[in-house]
N, C-alpha and C. Protein backbone atom coordinates (compact mmCIF):
# COMPACT_ATOMS: atom_id res chain seq x y z
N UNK A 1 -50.10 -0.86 -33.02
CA UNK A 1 -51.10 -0.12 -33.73
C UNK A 1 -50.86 1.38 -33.45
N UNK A 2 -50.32 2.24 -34.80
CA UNK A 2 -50.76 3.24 -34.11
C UNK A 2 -52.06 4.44 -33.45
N UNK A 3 -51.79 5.02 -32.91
CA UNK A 3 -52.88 6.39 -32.66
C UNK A 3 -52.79 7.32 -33.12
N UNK A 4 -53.63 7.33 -34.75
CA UNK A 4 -53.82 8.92 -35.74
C UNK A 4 -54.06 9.94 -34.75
N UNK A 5 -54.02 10.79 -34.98
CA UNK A 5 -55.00 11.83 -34.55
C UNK A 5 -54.82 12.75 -33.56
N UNK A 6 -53.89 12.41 -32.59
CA UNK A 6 -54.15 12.75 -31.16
C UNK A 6 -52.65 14.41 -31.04
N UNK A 7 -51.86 13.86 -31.73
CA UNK A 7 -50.70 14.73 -30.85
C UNK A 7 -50.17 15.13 -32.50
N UNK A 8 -50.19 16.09 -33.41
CA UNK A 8 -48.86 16.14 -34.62
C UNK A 8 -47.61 16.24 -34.35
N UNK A 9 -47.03 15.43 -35.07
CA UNK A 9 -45.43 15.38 -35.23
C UNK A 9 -45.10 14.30 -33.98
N UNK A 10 -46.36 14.01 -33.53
CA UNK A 10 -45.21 12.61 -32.62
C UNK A 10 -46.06 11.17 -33.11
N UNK A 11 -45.29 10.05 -32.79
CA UNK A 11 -45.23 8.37 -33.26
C UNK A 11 -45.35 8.03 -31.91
N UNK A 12 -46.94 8.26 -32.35
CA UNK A 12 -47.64 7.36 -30.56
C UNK A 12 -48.24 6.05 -31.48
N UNK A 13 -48.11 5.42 -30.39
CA UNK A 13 -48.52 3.41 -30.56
C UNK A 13 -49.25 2.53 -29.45
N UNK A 14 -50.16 2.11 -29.51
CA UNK A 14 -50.89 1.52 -28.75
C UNK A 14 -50.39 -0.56 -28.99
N UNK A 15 -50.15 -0.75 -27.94
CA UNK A 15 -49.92 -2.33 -28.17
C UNK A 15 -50.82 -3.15 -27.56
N UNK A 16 -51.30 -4.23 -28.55
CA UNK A 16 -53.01 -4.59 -27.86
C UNK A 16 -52.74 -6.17 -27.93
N UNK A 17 -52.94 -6.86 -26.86
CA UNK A 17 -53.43 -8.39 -26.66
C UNK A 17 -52.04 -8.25 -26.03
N UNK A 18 -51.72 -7.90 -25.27
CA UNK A 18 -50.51 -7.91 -24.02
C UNK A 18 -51.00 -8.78 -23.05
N UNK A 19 -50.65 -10.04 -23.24
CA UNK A 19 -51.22 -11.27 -22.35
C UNK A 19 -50.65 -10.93 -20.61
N UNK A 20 -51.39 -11.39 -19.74
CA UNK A 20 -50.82 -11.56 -18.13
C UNK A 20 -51.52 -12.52 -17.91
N UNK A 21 -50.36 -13.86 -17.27
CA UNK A 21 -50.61 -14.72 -16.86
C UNK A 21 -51.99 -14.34 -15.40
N UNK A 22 -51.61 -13.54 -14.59
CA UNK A 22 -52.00 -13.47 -13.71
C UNK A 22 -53.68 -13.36 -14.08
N UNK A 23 -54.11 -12.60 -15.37
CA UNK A 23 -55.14 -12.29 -16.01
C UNK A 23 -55.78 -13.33 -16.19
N UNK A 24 -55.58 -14.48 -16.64
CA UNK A 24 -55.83 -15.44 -17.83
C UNK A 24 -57.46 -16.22 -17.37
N UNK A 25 -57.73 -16.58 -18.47
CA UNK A 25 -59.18 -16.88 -18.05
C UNK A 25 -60.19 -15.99 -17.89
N UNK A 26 -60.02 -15.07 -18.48
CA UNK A 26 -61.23 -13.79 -17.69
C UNK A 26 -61.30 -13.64 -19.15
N UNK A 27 -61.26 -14.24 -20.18
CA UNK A 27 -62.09 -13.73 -21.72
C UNK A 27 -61.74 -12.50 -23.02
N UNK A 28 -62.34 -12.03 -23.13
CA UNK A 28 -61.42 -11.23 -24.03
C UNK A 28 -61.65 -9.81 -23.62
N UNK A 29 -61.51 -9.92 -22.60
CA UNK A 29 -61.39 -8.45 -21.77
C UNK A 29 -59.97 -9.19 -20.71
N UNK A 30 -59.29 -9.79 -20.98
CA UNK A 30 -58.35 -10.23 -19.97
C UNK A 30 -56.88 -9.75 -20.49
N UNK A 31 -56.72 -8.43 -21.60
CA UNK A 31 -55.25 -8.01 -21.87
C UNK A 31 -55.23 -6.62 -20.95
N UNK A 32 -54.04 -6.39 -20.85
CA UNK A 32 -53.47 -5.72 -20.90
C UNK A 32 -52.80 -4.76 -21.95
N UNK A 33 -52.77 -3.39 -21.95
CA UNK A 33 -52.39 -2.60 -22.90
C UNK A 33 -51.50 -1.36 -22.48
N UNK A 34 -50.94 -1.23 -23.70
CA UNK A 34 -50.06 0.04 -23.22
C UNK A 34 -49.74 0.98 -24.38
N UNK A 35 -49.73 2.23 -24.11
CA UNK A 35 -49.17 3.05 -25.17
C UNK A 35 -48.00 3.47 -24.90
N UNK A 36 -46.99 4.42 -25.94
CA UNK A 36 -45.59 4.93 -26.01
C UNK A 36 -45.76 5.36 -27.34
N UNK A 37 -44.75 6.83 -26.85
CA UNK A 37 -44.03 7.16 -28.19
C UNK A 37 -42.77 7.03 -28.69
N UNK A 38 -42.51 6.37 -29.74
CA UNK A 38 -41.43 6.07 -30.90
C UNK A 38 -40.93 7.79 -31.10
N UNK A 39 -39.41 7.74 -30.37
CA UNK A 39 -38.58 9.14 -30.82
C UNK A 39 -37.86 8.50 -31.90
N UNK A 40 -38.15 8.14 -32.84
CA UNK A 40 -36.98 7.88 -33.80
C UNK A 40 -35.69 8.76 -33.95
N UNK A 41 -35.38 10.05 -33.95
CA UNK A 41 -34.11 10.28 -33.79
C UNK A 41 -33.16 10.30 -32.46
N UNK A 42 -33.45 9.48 -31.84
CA UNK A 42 -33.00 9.10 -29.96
C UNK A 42 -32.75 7.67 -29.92
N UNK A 43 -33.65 6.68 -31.33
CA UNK A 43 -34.14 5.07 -31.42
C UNK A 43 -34.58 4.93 -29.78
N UNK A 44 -36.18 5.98 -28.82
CA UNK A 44 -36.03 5.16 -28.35
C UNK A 44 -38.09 5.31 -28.01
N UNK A 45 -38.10 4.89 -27.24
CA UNK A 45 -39.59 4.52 -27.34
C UNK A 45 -39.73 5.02 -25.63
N UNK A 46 -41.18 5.75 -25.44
CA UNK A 46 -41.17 6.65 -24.44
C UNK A 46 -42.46 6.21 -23.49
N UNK A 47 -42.20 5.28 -22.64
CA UNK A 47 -44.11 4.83 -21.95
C UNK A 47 -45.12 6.27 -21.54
N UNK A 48 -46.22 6.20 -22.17
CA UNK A 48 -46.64 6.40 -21.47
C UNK A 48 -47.75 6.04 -20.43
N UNK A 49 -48.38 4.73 -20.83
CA UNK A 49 -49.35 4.84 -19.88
C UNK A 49 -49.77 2.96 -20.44
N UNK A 50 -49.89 2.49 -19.12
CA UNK A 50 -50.60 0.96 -19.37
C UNK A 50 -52.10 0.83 -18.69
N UNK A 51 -52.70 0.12 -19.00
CA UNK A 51 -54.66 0.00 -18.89
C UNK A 51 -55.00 -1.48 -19.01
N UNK A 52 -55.36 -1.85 -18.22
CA UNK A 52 -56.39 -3.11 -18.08
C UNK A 52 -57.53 -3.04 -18.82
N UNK A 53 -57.84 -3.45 -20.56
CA UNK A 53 -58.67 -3.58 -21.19
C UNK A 53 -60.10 -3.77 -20.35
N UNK A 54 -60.17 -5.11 -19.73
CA UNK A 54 -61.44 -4.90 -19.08
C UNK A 54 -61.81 -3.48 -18.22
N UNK A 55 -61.02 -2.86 -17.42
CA UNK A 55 -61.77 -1.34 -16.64
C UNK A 55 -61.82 -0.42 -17.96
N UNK A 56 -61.46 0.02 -19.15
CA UNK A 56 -61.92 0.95 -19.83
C UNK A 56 -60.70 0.37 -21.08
N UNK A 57 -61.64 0.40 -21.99
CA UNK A 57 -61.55 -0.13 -23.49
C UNK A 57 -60.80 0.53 -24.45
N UNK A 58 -60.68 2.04 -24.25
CA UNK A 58 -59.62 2.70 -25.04
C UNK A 58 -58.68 3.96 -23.85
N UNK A 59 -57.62 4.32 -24.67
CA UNK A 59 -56.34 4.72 -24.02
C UNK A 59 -57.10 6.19 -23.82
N UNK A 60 -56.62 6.52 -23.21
CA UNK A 60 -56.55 8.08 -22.21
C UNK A 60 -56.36 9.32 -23.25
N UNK A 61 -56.89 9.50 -24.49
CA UNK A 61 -56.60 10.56 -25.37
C UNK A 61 -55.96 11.75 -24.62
N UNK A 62 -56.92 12.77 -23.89
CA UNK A 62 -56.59 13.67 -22.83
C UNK A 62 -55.23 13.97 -22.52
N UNK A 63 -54.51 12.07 -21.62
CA UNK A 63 -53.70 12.62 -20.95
C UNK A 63 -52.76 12.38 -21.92
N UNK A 64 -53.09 11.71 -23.06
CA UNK A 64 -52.05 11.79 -23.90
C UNK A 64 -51.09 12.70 -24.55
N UNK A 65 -52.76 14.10 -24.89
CA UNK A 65 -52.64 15.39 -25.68
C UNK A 65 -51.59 16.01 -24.06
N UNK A 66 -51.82 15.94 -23.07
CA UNK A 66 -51.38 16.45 -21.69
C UNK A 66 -49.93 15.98 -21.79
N UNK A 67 -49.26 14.67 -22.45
CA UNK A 67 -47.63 14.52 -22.27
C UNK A 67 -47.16 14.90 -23.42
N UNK A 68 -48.20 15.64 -24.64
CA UNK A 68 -47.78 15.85 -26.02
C UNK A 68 -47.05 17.35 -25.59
N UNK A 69 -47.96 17.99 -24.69
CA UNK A 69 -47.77 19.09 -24.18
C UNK A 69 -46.28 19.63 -24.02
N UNK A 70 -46.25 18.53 -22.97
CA UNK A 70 -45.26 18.29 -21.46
C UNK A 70 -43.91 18.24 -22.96
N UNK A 71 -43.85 17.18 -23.62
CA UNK A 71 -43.01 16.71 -24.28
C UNK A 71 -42.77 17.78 -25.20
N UNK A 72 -43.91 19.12 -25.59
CA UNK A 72 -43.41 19.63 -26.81
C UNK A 72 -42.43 20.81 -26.02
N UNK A 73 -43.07 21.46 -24.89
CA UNK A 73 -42.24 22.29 -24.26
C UNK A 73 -40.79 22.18 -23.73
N UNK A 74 -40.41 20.85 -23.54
CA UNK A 74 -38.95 20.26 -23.47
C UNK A 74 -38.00 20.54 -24.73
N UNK A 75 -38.46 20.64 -25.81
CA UNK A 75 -37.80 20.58 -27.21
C UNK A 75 -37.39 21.46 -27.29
C-alpha cells in the first residue's frame, strides 16, 4: 500500500498483514508492519522502519518526512 502524502518525489510503501508466527493468536492486532522506499532507478527498495500493529496503528509520518530529509540531501 502506498503512503500519499508524506515526502514528494519519493515511492514510500507500507506492507500490512506481515504475519509472525511468534505473534499468532493475539487477533487482529497480531501483524507486523513495515515501510520502505521503492528507488526505481537503483531497482531497489530502502527499509525504513518496522512496527508491531498492536503498540501503535499507523507508521511514524515524522520520522519518515526526517529520512525524506536525510535521503534528499544525499542526492
Amino acid at each position: 500500500m502506498e503512503i500519499p502524502e508524506v515526502c514528494k518525489g519519493f515511492h514510500l510503501y507500507k506492507v500490512l498483514k506481515f504475519a509472525c508466527k511468534s505473534l499468532k493468536g493475539r487477533g487482529v492486532n497480531s501483524g507486523i508492519r513495515f515501510t520502505y522506499e521503492y528507488v526505481a532507478e537503483e531497482s531497489k527498495a530502502v527499509f525504513i522502519e518496522i512496527y508491531f500493529k498492536g503498540d501503535k496503528e499507523n507508521e511514524d509520518r515524522e520520522g519518515i518526512k526526517r529520512y525524506c530529509k536525510f535521503r534528499h540531501g544525499e542526492k
